[in-house]
Protein backbone atom coordinates (compact mmCIF):
# COMPACT_ATOMS: atom_id res chain seq x y z
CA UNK A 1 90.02 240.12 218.97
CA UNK A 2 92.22 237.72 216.69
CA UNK A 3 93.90 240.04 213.85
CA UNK A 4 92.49 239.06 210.22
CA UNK A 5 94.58 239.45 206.84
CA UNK A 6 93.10 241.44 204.14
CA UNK A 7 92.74 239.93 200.22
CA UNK A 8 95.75 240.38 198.45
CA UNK A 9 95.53 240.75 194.63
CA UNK A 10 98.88 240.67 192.49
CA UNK A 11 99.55 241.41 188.84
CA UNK A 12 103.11 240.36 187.78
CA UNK A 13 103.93 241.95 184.53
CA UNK A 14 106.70 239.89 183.15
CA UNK A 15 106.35 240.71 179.17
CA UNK A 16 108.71 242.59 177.32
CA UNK A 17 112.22 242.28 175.88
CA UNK A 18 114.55 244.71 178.17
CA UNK A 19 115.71 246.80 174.64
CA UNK A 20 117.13 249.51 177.20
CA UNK A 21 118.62 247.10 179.45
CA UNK A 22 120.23 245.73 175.70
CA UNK A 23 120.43 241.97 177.35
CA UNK A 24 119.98 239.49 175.14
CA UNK A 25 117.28 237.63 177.04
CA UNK A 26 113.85 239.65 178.39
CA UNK A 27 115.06 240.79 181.94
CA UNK A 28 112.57 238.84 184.10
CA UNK A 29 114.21 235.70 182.96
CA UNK A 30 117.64 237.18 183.87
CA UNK A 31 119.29 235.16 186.97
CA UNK A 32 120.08 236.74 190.23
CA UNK A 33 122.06 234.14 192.02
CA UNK A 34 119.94 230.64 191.58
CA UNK A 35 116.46 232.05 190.13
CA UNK A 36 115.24 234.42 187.38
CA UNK A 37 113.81 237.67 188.82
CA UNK A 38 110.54 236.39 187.29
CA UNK A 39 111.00 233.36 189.87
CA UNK A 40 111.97 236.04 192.78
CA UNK A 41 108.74 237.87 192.13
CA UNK A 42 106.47 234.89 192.03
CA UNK A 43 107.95 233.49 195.17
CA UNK A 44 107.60 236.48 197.21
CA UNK A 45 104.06 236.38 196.51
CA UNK A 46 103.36 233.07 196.92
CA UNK A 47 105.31 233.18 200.06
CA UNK A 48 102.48 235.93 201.29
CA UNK A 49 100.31 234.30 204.12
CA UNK A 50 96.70 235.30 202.50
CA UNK A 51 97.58 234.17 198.92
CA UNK A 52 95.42 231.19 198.40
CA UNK A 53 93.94 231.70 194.46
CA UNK A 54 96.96 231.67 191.46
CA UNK A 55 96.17 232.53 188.06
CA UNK A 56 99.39 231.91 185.97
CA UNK A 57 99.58 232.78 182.00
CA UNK A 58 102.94 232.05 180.38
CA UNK A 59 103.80 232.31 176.88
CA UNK A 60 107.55 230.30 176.24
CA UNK A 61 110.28 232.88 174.98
């Protein structure tokens, strides 16, 4: 019997400003190395095998 991957369904909740981190950017646009952990986040997921439907909704900071 082959093996089967279950749906995946992923909220990334990437709103905010990071007061208590007191950064002056929100903290899922700070960097860690090359990419923003926003872009770390999104990658992982996208990166998942059964992720095949994206819904993105961005408002510009």
């Amino acid at each position: 019997m082959a093996a089967t991957l279950l749906d995946v369904c992923a909220v990334v909740p990437a709103a905010g400003f990071g007061r208590r981190m007191q950064t002056e950017c929100p903290k899922q646009y700070l960097s860690i190395g090359n990419k923003t952990i926003l872009e770390h986040s999104v990658h992982a997921l996208l990166a998942h095998p059964s992720g095949d439907t994206r819904c993105y909704r961005h408002q510009p900071w």
